[in-house]
Structure formats: structure tokens, C-alpha cells
C-alpha atoms as a PDB file:
ATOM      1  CA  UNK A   1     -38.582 -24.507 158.840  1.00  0.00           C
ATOM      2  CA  UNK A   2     -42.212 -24.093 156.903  1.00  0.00           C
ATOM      3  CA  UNK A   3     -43.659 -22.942 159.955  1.00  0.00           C
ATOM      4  CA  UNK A   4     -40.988 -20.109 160.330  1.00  0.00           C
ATOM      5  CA  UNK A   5     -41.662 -19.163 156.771  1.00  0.00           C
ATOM      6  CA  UNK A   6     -45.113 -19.111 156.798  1.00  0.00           C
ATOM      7  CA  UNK A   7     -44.492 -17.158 159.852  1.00  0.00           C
ATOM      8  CA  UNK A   8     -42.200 -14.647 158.212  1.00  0.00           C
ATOM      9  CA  UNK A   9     -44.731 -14.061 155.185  1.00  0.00           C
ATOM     10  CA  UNK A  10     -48.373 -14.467 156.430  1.00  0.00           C
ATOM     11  CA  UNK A  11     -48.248 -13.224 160.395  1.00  0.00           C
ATOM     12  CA  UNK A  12     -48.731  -9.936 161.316  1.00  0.00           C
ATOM     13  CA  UNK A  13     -47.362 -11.289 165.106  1.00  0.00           C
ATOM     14  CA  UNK A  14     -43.535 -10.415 166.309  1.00  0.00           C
ATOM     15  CA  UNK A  15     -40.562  -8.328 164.950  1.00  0.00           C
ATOM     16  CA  UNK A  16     -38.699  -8.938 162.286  1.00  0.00           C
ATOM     17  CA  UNK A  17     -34.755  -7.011 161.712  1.00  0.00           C
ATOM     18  CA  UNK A  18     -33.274  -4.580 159.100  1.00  0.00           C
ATOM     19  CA  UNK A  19     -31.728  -7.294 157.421  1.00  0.00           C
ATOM     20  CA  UNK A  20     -35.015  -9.491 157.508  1.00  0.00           C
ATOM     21  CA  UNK A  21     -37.158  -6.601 155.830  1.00  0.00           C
ATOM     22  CA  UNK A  22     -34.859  -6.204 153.213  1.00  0.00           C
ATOM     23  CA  UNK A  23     -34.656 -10.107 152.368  1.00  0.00           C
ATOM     24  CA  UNK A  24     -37.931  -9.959 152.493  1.00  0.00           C
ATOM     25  CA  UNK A  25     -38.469  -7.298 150.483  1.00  0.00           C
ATOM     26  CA  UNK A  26     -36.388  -7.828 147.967  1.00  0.00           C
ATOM     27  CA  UNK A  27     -37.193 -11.770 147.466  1.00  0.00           C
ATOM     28  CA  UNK A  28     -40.908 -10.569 146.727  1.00  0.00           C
ATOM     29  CA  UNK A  29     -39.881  -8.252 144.573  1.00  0.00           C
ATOM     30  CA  UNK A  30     -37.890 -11.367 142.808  1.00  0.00           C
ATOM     31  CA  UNK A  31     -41.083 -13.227 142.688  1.00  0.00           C
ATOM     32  CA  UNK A  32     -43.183 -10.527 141.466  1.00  0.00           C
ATOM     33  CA  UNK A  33     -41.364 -10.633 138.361  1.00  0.00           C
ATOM     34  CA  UNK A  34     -40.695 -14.155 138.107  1.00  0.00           C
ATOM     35  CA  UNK A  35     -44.095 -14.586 138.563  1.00  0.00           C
ATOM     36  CA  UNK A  36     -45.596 -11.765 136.545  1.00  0.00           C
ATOM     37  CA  UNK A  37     -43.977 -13.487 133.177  1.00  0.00           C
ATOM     38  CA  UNK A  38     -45.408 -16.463 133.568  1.00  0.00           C
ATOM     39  CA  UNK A  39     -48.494 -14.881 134.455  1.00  0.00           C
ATOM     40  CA  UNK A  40     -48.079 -12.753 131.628  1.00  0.00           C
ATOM     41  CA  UNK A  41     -47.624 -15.842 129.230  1.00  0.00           C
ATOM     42  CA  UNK A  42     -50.065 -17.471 130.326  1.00  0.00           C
ATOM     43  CA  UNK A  43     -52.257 -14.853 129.722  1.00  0.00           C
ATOM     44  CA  UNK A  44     -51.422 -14.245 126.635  1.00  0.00           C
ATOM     45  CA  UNK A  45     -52.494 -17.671 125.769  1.00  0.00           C
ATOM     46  CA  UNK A  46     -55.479 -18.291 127.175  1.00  0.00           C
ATOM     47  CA  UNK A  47     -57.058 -14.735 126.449  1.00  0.00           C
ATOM     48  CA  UNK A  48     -55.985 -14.707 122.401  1.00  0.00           C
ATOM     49  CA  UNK A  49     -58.453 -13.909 120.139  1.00  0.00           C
ATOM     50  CA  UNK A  50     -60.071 -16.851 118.324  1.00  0.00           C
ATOM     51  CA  UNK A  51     -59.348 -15.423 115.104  1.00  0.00           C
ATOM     52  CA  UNK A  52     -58.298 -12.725 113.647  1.00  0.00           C
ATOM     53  CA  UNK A  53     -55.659  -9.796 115.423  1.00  0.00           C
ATOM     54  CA  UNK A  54     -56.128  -8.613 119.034  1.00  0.00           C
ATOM     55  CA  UNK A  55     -57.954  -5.357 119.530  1.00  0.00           C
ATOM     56  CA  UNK A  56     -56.264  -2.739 121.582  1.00  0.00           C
ATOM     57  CA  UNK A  57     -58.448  -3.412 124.488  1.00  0.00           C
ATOM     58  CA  UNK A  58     -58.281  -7.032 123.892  1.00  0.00           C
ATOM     59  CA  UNK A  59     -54.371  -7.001 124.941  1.00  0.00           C
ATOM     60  CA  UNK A  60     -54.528  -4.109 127.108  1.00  0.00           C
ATOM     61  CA  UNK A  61     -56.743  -6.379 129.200  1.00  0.00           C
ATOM     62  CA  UNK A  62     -54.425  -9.419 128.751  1.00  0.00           C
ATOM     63  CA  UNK A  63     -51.182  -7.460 129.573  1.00  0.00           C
ATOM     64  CA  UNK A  64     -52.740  -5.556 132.702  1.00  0.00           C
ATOM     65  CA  UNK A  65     -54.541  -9.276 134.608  1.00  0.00           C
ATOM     66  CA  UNK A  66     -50.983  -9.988 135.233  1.00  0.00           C
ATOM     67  CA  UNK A  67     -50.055  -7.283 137.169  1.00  0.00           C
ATOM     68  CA  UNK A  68     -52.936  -7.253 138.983  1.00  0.00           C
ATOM     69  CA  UNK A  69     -52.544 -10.951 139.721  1.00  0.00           C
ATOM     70  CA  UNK A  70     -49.525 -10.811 141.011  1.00  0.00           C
ATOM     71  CA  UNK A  71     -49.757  -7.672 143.049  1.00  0.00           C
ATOM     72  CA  UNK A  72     -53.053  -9.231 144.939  1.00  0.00           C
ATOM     73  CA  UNK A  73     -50.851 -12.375 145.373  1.00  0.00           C
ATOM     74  CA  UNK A  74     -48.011 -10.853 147.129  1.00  0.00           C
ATOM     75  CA  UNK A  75     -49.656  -7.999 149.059  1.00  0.00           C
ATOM     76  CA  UNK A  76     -50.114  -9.935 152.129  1.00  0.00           C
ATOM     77  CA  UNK A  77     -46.818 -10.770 152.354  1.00  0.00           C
ATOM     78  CA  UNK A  78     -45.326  -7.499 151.616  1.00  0.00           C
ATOM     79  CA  UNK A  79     -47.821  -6.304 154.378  1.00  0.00           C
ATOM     80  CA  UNK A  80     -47.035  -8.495 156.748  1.00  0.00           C
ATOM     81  CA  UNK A  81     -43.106  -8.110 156.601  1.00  0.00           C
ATOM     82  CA  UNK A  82     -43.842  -4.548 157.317  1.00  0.00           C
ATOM     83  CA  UNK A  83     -46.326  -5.184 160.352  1.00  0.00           C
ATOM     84  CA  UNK A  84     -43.451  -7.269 161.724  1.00  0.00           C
ATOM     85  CA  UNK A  85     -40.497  -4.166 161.271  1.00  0.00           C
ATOM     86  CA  UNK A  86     -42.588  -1.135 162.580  1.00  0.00           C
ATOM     87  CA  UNK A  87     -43.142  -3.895 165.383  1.00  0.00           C
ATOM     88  CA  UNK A  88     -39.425  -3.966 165.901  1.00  0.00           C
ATOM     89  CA  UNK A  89     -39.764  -0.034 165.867  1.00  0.00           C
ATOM     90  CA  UNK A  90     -42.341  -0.396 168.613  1.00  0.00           C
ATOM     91  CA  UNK A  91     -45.466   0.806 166.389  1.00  0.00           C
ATOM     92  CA  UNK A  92     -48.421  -0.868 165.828  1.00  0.00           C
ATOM     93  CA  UNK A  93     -49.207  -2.066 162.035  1.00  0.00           C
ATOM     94  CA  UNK A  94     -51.611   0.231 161.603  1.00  0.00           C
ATOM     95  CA  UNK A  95     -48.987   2.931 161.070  1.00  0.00           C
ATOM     96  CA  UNK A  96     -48.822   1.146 157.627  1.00  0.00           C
ATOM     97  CA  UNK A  97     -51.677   3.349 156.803  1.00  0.00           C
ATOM     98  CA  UNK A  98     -49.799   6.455 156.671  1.00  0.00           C
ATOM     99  CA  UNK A  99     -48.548   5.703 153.178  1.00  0.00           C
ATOM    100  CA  UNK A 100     -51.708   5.997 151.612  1.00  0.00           C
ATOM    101  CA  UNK A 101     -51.921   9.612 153.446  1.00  0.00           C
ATOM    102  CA  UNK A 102     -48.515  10.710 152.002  1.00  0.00           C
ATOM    103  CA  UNK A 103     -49.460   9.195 148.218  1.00  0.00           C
ATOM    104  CA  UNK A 104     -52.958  11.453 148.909  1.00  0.00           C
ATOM    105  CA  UNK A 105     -50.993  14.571 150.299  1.00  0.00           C
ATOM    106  CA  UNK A 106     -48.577  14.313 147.470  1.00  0.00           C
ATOM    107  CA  UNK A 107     -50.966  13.662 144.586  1.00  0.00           C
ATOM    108  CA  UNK A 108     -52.090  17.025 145.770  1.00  0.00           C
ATOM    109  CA  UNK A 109     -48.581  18.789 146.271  1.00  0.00           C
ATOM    110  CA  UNK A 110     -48.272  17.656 142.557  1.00  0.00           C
ATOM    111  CA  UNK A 111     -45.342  15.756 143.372  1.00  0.00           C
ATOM    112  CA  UNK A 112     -44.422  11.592 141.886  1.00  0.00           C
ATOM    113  CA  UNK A 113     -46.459   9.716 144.565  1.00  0.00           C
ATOM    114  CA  UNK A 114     -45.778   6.331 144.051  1.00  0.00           C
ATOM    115  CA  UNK A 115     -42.265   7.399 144.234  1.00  0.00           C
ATOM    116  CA  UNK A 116     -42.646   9.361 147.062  1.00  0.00           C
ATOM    117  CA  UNK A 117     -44.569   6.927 149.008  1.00  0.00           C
ATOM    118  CA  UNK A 118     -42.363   3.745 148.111  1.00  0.00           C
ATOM    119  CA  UNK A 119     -39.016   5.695 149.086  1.00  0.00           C
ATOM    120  CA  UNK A 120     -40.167   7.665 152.342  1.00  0.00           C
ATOM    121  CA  UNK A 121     -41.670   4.244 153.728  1.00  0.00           C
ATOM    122  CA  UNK A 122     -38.954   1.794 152.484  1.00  0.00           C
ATOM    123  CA  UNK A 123     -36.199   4.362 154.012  1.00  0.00           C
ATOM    124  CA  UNK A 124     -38.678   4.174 156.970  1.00  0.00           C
ATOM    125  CA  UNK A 125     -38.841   1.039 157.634  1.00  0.00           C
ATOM    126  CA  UNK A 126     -35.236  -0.335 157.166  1.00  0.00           C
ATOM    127  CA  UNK A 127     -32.848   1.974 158.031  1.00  0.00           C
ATOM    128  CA  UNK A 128     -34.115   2.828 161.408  1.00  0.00           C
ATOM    129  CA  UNK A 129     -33.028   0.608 163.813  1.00  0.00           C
ATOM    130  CA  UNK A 130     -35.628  -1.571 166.462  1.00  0.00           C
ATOM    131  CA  UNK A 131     -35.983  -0.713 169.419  1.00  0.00           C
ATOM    132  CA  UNK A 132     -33.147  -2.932 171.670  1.00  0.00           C
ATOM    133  CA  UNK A 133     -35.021  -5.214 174.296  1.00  0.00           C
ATOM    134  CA  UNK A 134     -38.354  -6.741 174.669  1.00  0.00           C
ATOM    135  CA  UNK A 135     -41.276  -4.847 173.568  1.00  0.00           C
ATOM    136  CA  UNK A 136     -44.613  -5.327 173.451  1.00  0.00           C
ATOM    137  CA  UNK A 137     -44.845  -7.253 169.962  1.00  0.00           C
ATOM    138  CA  UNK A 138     -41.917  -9.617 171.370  1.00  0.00           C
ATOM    139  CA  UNK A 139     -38.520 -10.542 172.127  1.00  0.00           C
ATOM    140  CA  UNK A 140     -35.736  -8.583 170.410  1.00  0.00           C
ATOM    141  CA  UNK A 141     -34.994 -10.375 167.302  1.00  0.00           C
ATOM    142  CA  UNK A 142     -31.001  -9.509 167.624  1.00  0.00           C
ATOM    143  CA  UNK A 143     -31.332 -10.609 171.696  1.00  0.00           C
ATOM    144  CA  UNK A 144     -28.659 -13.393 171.664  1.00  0.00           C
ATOM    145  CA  UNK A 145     -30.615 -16.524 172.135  1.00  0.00           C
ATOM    146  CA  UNK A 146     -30.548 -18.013 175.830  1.00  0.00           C
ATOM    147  CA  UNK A 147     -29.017 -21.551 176.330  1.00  0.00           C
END
């Protein structure tokens, strides 16, 4: 069981389905808040001013290591889930890169790029379906299993 998982979140290696992805997906997402709070509390604590009243940098600092925390925590595993679904849609991971091109092309069309990005990828990624058989990151993860 904590091989499989460690599988699912740190390999790049095999294919992983529609339903998988968004599990995936949407558990980090879970976690990212869960632990951005206590990241958040925590910083708050240990980066409070000795005495007197935070300055505005002061907290802007304290309120922005969090986020930045936890997004370097769970980017591997975001990654990696993804790796694992354009697998199942036959590409290679390296098609992950294409997201930064669309944020760049629509930073210059003027357009919301995070927004965008996040929702042309995530549509992307789990709504097509894999490819059905063996391919060459693996055996079909919806193959039934041979006895």
C-alpha cells in the first residue's frame, strides 16, 4: 500500500486514469490548504516582531512563506500525477511544458493566465480519455487484471 502511494505521488513512471487525476488532484488541493494554515500559523509565530506592531513588510513576508512553502512542497506531486495521465494519453511528460507557453502567449494576448492555463490543462488532462491498450508508458490502467 505505501509503495503504491509513493508510486502514485513521486513517479513520473506508468499511467494513471481520469478518475485517478482527479483524486489526485483534488486531495492536493485538500492538503494545500490544510497545510497552508498551519503553515500560516506557524509563521505567524515564529516570525512576530519582538516588540512593538508588525511593519507592512514584516507580515507581508510572514503571510507570503506559506504559500510558497506549500506550493514547493506539493509541486512534485502535482507534477507527477500529470506525467502519469498524459502517459495514459500516450504523450511524454514533457508536454507538461506547454502550460508555461500558453500562460506566456496569454500574458501577451492580455487575457487571465493563470486562469487560462489552470482550466485549458486541467480540461486537458482529465476529460480526455487514455488511450485503450498497452502503450509505451505501460499497461492500460482500466485493462481488467489477468488471473
Amino acid at each position: 500500500m505505501a509503495a503504491k502511494f509513493a508510486w502514485y505521488l513521486l513517479s513520473f513512471a506508468g499511467r494513471v486514469t481520469r478518475q485517478e487525476f482527479w483524486l489526485g488532484y483534488l486531495g492536493i488541493i485538500a492538503v494545500s490548504f490544510l497545510l497552508e494554515r498551519s503553515l500560516t500559523d506557524l509563521s505567524m509565530f515564529a516570525l512576530r516582531p519582538k516588540a512593538g506592531p508588525w511593519y507592512r513588510d514584516e507580515l507581508a513576508f510572514a503571510l507570503a512563506l506559506p504559500k510558497m512553502l506549500a506550493a514547493a512542497m506539493l509541486l512534485w506531486p502535482l507534477i507527477a500525477i500529470a506525467a502519469k495521465r498524459l502517459h495514459d494519453l500516450n504523450r511524454s511528460g514533457w508536454w507538461l511544458l506547454v502550460l508555461p507557453a500558453i500562460s506566456a502567449a496569454t500574458r501577451l494576448s492580455g487575457l487571465d493566465r493563470w486562469s487560462v492555463t489552470f482550466w485549458i490543462g486541467l480540461l486537458v488532462l482529465g476529460a480526455i480519455p487514455g488511450t485503450r491498450g498497452d502503450n509505451r508508458f505501460g499497461a492500460d490502467p482500466l485493462a481488467a487484471p489477468s488471473r
